[in-house]
Protein backbone atom coordinates (compact mmCIF):
# COMPACT_ATOMS: atom_id res chain seq x y z
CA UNK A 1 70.82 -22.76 -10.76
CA UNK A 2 69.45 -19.40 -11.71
CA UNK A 3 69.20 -19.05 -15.58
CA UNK A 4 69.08 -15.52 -17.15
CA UNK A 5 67.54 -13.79 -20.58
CA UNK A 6 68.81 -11.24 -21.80
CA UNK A 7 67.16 -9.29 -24.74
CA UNK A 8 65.85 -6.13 -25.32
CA UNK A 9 62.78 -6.81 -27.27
CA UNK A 10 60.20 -9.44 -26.94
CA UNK A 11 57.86 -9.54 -30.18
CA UNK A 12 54.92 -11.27 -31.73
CA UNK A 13 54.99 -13.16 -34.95
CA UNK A 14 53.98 -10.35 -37.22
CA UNK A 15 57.27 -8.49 -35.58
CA UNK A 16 54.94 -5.69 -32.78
CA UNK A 17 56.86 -5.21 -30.02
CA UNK A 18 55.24 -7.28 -26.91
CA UNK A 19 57.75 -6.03 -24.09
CA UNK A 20 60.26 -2.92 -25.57
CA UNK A 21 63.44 -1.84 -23.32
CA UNK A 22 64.73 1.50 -24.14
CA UNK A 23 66.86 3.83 -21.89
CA UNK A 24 65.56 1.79 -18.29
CA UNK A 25 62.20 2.36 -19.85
CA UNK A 26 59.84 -0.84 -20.59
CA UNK A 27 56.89 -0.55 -22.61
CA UNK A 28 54.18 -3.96 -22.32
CA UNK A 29 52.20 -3.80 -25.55
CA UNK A 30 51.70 -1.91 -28.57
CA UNK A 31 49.64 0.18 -29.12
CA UNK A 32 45.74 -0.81 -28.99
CA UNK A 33 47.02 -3.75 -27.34
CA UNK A 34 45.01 -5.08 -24.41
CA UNK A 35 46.99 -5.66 -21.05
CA UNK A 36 44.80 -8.64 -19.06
CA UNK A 37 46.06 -9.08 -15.08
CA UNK A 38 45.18 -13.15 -14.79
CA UNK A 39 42.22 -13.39 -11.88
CA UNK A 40 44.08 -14.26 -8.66
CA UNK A 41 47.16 -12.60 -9.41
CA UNK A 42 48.36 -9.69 -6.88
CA UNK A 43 50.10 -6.22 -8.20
CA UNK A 44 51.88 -4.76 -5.45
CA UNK A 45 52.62 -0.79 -5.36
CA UNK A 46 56.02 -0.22 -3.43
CA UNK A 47 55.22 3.38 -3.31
CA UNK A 48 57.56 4.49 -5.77
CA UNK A 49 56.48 3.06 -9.53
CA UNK A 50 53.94 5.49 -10.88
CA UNK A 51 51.07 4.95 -13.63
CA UNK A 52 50.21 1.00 -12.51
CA UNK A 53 48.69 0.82 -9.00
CA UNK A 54 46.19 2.30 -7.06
CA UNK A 55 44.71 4.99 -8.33
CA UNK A 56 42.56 6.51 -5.42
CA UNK A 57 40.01 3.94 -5.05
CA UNK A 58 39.53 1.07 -2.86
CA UNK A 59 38.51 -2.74 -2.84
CA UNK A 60 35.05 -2.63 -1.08
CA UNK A 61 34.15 -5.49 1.95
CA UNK A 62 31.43 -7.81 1.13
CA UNK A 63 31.34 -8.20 4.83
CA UNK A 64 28.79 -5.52 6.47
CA UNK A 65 30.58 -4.59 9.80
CA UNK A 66 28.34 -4.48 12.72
CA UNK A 67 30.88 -4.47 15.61
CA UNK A 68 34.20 -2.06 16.36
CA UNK A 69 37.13 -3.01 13.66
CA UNK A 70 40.39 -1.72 12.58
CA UNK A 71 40.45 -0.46 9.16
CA UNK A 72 43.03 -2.12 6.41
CA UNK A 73 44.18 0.73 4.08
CA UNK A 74 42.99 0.22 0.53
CA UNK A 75 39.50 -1.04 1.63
CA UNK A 76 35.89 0.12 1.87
CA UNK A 77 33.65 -0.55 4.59
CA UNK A 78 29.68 -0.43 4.72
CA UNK A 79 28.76 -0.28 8.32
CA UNK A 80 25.64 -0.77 10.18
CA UNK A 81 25.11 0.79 13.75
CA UNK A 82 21.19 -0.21 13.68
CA UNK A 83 22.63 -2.55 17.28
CA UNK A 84 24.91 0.00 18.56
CA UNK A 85 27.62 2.64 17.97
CA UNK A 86 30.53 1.37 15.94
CA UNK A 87 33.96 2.75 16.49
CA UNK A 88 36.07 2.44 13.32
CA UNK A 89 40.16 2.23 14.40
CA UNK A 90 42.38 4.21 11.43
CA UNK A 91 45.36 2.12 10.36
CA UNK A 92 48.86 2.54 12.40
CA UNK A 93 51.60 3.88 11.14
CA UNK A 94 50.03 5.05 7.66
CA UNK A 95 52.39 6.23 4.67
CA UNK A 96 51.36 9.29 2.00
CA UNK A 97 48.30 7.63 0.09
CA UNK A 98 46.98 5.25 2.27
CA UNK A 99 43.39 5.53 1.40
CA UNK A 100 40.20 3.62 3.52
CA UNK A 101 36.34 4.74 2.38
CA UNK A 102 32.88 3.93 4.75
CA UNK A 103 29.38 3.88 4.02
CA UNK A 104 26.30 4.54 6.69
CA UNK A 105 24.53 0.93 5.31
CA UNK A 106 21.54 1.50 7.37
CA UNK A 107 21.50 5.14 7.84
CA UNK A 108 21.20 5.28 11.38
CA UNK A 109 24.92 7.17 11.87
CA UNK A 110 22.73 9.91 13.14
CA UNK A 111 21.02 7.82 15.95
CA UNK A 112 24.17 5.42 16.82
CA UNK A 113 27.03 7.15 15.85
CA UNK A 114 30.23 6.16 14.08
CA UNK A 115 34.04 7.08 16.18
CA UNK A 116 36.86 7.34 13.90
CA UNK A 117 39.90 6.60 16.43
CA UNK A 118 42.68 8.32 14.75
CA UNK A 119 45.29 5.88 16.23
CA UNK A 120 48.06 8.13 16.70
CA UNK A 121 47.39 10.38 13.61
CA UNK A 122 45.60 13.20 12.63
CA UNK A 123 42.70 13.56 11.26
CA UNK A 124 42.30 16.76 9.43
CA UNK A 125 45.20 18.69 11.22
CA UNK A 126 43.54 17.44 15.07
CA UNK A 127 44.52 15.45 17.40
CA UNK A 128 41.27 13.77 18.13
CA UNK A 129 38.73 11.23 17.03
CA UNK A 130 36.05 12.07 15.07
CA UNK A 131 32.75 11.53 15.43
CA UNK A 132 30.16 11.05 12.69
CA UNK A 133 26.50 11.77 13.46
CA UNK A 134 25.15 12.26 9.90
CA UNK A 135 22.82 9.92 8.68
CA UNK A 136 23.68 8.17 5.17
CA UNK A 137 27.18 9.54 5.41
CA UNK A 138 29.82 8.08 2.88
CA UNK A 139 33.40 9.37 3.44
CA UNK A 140 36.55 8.51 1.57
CA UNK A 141 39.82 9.32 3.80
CA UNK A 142 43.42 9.46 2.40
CA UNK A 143 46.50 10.15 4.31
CA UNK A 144 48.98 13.30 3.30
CA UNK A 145 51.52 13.48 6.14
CA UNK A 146 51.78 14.02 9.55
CA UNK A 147 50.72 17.33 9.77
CA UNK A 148 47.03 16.78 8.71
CA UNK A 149 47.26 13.29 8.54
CA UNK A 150 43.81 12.03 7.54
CA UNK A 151 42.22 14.13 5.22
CA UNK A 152 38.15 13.73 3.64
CA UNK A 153 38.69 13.91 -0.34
CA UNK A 154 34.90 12.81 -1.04
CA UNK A 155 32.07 12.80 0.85
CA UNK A 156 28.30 12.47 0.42
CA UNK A 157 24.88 11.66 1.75
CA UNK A 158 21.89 9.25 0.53
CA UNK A 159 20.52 12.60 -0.72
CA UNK A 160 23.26 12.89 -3.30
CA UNK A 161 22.15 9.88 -4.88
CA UNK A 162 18.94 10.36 -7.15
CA UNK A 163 16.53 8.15 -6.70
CA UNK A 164 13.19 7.60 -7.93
CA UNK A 165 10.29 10.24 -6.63
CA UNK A 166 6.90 9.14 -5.65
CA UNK A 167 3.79 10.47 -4.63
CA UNK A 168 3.50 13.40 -1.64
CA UNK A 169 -0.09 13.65 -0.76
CA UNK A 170 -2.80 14.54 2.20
CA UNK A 171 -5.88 14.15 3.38
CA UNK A 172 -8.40 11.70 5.00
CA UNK A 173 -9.50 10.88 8.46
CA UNK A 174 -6.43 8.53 9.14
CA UNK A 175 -3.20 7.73 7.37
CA UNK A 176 -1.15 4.37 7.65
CA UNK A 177 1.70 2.54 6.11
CA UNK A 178 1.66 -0.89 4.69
CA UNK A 179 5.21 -1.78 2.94
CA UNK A 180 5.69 1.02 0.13
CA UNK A 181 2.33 2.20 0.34
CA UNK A 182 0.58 4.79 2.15
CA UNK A 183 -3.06 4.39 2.77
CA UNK A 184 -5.49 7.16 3.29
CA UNK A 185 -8.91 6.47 4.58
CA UNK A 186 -11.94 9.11 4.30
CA UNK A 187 -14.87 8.33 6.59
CA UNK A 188 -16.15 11.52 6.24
CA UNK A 189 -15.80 14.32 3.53
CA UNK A 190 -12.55 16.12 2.74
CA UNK A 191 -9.86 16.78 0.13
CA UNK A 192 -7.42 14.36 -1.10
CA UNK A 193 -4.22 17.04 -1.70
CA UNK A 194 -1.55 15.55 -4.10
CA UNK A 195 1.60 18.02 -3.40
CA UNK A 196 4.23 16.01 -5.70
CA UNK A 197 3.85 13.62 -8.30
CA UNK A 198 6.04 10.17 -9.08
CA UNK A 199 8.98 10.59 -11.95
CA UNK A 200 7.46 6.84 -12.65
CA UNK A 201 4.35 7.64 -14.37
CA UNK A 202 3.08 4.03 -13.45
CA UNK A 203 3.59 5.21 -9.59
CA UNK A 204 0.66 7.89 -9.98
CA UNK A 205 -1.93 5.36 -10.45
CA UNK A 206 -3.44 5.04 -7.85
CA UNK A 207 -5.81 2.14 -5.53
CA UNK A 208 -8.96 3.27 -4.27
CA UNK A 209 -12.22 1.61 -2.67
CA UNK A 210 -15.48 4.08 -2.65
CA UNK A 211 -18.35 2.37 -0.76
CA UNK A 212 -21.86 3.92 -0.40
CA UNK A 213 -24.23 4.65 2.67
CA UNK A 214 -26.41 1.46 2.63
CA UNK A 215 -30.09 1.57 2.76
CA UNK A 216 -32.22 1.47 5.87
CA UNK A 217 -34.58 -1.61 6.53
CA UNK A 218 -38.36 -1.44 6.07
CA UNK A 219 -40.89 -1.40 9.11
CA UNK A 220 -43.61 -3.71 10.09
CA UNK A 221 -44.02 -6.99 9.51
CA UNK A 222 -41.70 -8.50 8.09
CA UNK A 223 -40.07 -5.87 6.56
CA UNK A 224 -37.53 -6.10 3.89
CA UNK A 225 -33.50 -5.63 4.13
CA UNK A 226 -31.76 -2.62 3.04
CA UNK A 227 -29.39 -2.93 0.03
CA UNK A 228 -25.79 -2.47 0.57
CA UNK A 229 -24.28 1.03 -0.45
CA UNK A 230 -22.54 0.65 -4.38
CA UNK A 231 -18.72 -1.14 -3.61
CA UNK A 232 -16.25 0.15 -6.51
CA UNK A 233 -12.28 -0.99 -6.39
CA UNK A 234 -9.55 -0.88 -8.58
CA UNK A 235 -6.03 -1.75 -7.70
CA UNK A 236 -3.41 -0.15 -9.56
CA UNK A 237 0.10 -2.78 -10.02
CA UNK A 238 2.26 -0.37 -8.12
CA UNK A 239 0.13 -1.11 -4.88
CA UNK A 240 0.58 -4.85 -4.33
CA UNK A 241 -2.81 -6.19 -2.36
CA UNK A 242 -5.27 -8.62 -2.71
CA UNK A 243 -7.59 -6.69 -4.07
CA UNK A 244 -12.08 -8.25 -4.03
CA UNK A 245 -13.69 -9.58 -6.57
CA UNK A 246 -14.56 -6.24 -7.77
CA UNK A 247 -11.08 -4.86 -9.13
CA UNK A 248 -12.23 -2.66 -12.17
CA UNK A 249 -8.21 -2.42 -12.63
CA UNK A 250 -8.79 -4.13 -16.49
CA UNK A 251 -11.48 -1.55 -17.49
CA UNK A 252 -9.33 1.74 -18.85
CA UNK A 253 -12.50 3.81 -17.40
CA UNK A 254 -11.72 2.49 -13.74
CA UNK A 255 -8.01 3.66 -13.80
CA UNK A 256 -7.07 7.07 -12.37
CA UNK A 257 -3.64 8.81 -12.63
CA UNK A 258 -3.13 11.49 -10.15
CA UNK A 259 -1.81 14.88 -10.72
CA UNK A 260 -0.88 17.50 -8.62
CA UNK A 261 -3.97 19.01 -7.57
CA UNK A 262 -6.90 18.77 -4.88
CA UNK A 263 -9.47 15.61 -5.30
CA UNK A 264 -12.62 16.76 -3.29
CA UNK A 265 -14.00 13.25 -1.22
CA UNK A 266 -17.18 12.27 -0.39
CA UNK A 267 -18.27 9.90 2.13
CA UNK A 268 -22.12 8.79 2.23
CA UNK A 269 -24.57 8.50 4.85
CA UNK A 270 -26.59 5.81 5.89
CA UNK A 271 -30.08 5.60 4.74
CA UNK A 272 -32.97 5.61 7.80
CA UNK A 273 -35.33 2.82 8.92
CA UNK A 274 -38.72 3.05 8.53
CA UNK A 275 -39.93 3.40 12.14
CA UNK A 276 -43.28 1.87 13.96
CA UNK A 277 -46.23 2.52 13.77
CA UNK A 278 -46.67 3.51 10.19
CA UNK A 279 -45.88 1.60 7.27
CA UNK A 280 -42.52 3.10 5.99
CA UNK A 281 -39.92 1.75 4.07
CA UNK A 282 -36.49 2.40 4.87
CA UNK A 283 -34.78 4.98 2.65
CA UNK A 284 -31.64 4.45 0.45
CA UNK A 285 -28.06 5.52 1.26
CA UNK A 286 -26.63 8.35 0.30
CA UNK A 287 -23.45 8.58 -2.55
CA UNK A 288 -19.62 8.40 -2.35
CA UNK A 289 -17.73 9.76 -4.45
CA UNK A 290 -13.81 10.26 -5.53
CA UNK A 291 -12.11 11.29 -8.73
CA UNK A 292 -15.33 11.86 -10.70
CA UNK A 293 -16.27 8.58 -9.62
CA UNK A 294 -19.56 7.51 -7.94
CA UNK A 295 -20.73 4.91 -5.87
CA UNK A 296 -24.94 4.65 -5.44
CA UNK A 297 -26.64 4.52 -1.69
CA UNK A 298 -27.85 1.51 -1.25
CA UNK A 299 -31.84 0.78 -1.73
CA UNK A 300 -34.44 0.83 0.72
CA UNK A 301 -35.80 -1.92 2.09
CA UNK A 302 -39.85 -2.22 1.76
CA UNK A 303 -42.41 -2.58 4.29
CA UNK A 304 -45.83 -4.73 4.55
CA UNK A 305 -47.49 -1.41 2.40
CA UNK A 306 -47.18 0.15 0.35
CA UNK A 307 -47.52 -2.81 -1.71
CA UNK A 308 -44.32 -2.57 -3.67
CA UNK A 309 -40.84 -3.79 -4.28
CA UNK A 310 -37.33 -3.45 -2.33
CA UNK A 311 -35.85 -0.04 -3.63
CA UNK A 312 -33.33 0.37 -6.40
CA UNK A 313 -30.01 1.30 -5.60
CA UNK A 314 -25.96 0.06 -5.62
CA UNK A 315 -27.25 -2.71 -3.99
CA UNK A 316 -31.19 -3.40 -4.38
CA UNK A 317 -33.57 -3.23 -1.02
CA UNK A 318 -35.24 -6.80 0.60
CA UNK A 319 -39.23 -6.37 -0.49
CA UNK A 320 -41.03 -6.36 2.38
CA UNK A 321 -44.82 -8.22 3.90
CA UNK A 322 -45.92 -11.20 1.89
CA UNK A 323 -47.34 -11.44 -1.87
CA UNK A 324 -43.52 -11.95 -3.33
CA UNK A 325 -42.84 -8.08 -3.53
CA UNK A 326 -39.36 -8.11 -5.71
CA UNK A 327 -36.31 -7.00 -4.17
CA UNK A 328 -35.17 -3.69 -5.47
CA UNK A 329 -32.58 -4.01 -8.15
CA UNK A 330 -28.75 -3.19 -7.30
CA UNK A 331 -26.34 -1.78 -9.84
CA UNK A 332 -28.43 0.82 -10.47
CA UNK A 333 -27.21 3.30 -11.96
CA UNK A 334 -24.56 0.80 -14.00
CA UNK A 335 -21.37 0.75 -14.23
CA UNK A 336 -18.66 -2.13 -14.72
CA UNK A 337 -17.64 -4.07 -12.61
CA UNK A 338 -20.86 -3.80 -11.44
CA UNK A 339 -21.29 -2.11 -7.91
CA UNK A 340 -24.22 -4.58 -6.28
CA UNK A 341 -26.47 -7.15 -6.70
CA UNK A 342 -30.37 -7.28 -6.22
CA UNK A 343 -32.34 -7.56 -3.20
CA UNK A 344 -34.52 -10.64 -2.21
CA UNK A 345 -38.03 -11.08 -2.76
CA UNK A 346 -40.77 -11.58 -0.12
CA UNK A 347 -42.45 -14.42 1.14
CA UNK A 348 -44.99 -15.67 -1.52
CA UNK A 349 -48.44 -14.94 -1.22
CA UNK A 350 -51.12 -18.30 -0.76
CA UNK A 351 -54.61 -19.08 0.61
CA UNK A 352 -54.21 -19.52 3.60
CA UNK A 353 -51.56 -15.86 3.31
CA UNK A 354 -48.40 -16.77 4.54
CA UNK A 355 -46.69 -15.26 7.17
CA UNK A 356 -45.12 -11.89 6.58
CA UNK A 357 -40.98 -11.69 6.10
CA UNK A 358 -38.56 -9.89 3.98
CA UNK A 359 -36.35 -10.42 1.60
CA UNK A 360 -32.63 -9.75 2.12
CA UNK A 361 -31.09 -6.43 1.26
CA UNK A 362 -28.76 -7.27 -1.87
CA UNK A 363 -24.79 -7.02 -1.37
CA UNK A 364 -21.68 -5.96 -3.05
CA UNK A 365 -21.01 -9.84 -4.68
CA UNK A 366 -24.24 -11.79 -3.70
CA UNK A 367 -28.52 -11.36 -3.71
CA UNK A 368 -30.24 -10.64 -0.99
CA UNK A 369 -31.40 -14.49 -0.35
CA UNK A 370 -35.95 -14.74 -1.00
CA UNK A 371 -37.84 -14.78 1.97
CA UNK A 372 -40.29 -17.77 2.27
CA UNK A 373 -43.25 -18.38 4.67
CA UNK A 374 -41.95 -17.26 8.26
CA UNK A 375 -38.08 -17.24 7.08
CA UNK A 376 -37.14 -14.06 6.56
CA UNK A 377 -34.16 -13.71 3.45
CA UNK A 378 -30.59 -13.35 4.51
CA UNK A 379 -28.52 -10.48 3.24
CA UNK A 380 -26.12 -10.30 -0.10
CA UNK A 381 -22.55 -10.98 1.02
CA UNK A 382 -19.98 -7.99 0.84
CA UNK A 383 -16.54 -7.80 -0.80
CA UNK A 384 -13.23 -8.82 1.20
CA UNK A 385 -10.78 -6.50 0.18
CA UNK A 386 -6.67 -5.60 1.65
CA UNK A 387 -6.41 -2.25 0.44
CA UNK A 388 -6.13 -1.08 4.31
CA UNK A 389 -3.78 -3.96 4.85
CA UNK A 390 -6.06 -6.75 6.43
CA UNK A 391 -8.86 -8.49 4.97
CA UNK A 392 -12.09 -6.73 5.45
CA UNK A 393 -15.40 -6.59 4.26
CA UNK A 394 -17.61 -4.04 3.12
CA UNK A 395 -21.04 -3.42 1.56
CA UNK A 396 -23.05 -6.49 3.13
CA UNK A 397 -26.71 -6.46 2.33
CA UNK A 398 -29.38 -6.64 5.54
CA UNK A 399 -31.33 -8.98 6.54
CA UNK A 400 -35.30 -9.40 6.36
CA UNK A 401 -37.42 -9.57 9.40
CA UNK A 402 -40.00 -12.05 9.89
CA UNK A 403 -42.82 -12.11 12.03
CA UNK A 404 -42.35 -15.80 13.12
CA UNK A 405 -39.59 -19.23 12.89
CA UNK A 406 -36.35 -17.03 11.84
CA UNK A 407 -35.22 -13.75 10.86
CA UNK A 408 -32.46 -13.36 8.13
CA UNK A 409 -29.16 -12.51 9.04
CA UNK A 410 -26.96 -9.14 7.41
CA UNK A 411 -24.51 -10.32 5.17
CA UNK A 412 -20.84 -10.20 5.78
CA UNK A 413 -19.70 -6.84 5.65
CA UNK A 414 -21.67 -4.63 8.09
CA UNK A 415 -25.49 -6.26 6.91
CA UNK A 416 -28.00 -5.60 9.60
CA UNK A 417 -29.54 -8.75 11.34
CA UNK A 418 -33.38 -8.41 10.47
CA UNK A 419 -35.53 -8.67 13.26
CA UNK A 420 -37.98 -11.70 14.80
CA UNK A 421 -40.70 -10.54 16.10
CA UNK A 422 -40.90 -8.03 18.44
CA UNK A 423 -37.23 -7.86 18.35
CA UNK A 424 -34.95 -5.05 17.24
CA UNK A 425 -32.97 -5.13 13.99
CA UNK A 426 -29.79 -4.28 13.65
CA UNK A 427 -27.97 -1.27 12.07
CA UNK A 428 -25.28 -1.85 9.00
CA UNK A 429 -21.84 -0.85 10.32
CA UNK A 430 -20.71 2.56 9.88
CA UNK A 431 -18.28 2.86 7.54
CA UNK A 432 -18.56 -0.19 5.66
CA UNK A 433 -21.90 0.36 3.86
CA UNK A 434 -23.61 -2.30 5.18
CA UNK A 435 -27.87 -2.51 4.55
CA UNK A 436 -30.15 -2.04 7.99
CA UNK A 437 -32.24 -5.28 8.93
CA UNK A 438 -35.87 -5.16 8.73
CA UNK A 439 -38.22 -5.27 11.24
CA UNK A 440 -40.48 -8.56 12.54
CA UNK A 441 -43.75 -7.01 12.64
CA UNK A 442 -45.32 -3.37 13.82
CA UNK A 443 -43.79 -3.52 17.44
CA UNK A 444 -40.19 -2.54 16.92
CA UNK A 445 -38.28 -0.63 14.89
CA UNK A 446 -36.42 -1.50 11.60
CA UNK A 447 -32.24 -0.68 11.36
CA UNK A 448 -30.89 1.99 9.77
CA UNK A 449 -27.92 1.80 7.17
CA UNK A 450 -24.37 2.26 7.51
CA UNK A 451 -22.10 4.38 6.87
CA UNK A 452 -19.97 4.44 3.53
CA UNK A 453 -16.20 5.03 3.16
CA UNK A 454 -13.25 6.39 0.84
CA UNK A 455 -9.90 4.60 1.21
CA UNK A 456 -6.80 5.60 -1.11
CA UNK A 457 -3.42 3.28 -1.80
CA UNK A 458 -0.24 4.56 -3.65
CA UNK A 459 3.39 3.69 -3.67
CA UNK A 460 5.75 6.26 -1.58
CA UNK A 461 8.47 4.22 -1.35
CA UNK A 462 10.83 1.74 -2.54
């Protein structure tokens, strides 16, 4: 049995008008009144009721489409041809204001295209598919009639949408990608060009490593390391790394904040090796410098005579011979986080005299080790860093030679092995500042220092 109401007014207690029926028009609410569609209930426009319905928009998929699919009208679609082409099928049989929308998800329409297949309608007046090549293309598509058929009513690219800017720059020996960050690396002296700033002002502070030339090793007998070149880091948060030991990111002094402009790099040399016969201590490192910022060479190691210590320098030189010469001293000139540590002492003196060796060149986070009778000092260790996007180390200190038992080995990050001996010592690694090894006595030659280097990390990207 079908039971029927009839009334034309439905009100609320204080007498408003919930549902009003006046000349076949119905009115739901009052004004200021707040219509609420239940969740899970389904309004369906026969085409004909006006002002309740679609209103040009569609419901988009939460389904990314990979594959070829026919379109539903009323419905969005991102698609991603990263795989493959896609071919998107237009609805059949479509009716005035049938409306479908697309998105390039991955924005690689331009590499795999997407095919509209028209499906027996027009699209824009032609009889033919369509074929969109442009990459980050969104296009909304509503039907009119037969005559044009499907017709574009919006479309845009990713470049329509603002997004965030970030730094533009140039410059360096080499530049590489790690996530959002570029990385430019100086191993020699040029210009680091900043073209276009970040809207973020925390984007344009910048990462940066400057390491120092390190110094050379001394000559003959038992001559001392050379000191690692200064090591100075500080990461900025926009440039997620592990950063060393060394990060002077919580000193305000460390931080820099590009603008654009030019930022003039330089990149120091290693310092010689005192060479056989003569007694000649190895000479320091030269400077690097970025941003008004400066890194010391590292020290000199010292020979058997003159009788005197390891030089000063970012990292200090090994002393050199016996009698307990000091090590030079590192940090020097200072600056916080402090750039290098001391260099090692030489083997004491005694009756009977000990046997000459040297005392390790000092490195970026550890002393050059003391030399003792016929043990020549190892070499300060370096700092481990990521900026470059592995774990390296830089700035080792070199080890002292000794003229008998063992030699002391470079520290980790391009330290020179001092030499036993009438061996050869070996050179700090270019490039990473490492200290030169000293010699083992008047017979071979002591190693020269390596290298220093610039490296730069900023965000570019999302």
């Amino acid at each position: 049995m079908t039971s029927t109401i009839k009334v034309d007014n439905i009100q609320d207690q204080d007498g408003n008008n919930i549902i009003n029926e006046n000349s076949n028009t119905i009115t739901v609410g009052a004004s200021g009144d707040t219509i609420v569609i239940p969740s899970g209930a389904t309004i369906t426009n026969n085409g004909s009721q006006t002002g309740f319905g679609r209103t040009g928009t569609v419901d988009w998929q939460t389904t990314i489409k990979t594959g070829d699919f026919t379109a539903v009208s009323g419905e969005g679609y991102f698609i991603n041809t990263t795989s493959g082409a896609v071919t998107l099928t237009l609805p059949s049989s479509p009716s005035a204001g049938d409306i479908i929308a697309f998105k390039d998800y991955a924005n690689t329409f331009d590499t795999n295209n997407l095919t509209l297949a028209r499906n027996g309608s027009n699209i824009s007046g032609e009889a033919t598919d369509a074929v969109i090549q442009v990459e980050g293309q969104a296009v909304t598509l509503v039907y009119g009639d037969a005559t044009k058929g499907w017709q574009g009513v919006y479309a845009a690219t990713e470049a329509d949408v603002p997004k965030p800017g970030y730094i533009t720059a140039s410059g360096g020996n080499t530049i590489t990608t790690c996530g959002s960050c570029k990385i430019h690396t100086f191993t020699g002296p040029g210009t680091f060009t900043v073209s276009e700033v970040a809207t973020d002002a925390a984007n344009n502070v910048i990462s940066y490593m400057i390491v120092a030339g390190g110094g050379g090793g001394g000559n003959v007998c038992g001559g001392g390391g050379g000191g690692a070149g200064g090591f100075r880091e500080t990461k900025s948060p926009a440039t997620p790394y592990t950063a060393s030991p060394k990060d002077g990111y919580p000193t305000p002094g460390n931080r820099i904040t590009v603008t654009a402009q030019g930022y003039p790099i330089s990149v120091g040399g290693g310092g010689t090796a005192g060479q056989p016969p003569n007694n000649v201590p190895g000479t320091n490192g030269s400077n690097s410098s970025a941003f008004g910022l400066t890194s010391a060479g590292g020290g000199g190691g010292n020979s058997f005579l003159p009788d005197s210590g390891g030089n000063d320098g970012g990292s200090g030189g090994g002393g050199g011979g016996r009698g307990g010469d000091a090590g030079g001293s590192g940090n020097t000139p200072p600056v916080t986080p402090s750039q290098g540590s001391n260099g090692g002492n030489a083997a004491p003196g005694g009756s009977p005299p000990a046997i000459d060796s040297g005392g390790g060149g000092g490195g970026a986070t550890a002393a050059g080790q003391n030399a003792t009778d016929n043990n020549g000092g190892d070499g300060g260790a370096g700092a481990t860093t990521n900026i470059t996007g592995s774990p390296v180390a830089y700035a080792g200190g070199g080890g002292g030679g000794a003229e008998t038992t063992s030699k002391g080995c470079g520290g980790a990050g391009g330290g020179g092995d001092g030499a036993l001996g009438g061996g050869t010592a070996g050179a700090g690694t270019a490039n990473r500042g490492g200290g030169g090894g000293g010699t083992g006595n008047n017979h071979c030659g002591a190693g020269a220092g390596g290298s220093g280097v610039v490296v730069i990390r900023y965000r570019f990207q999302t």
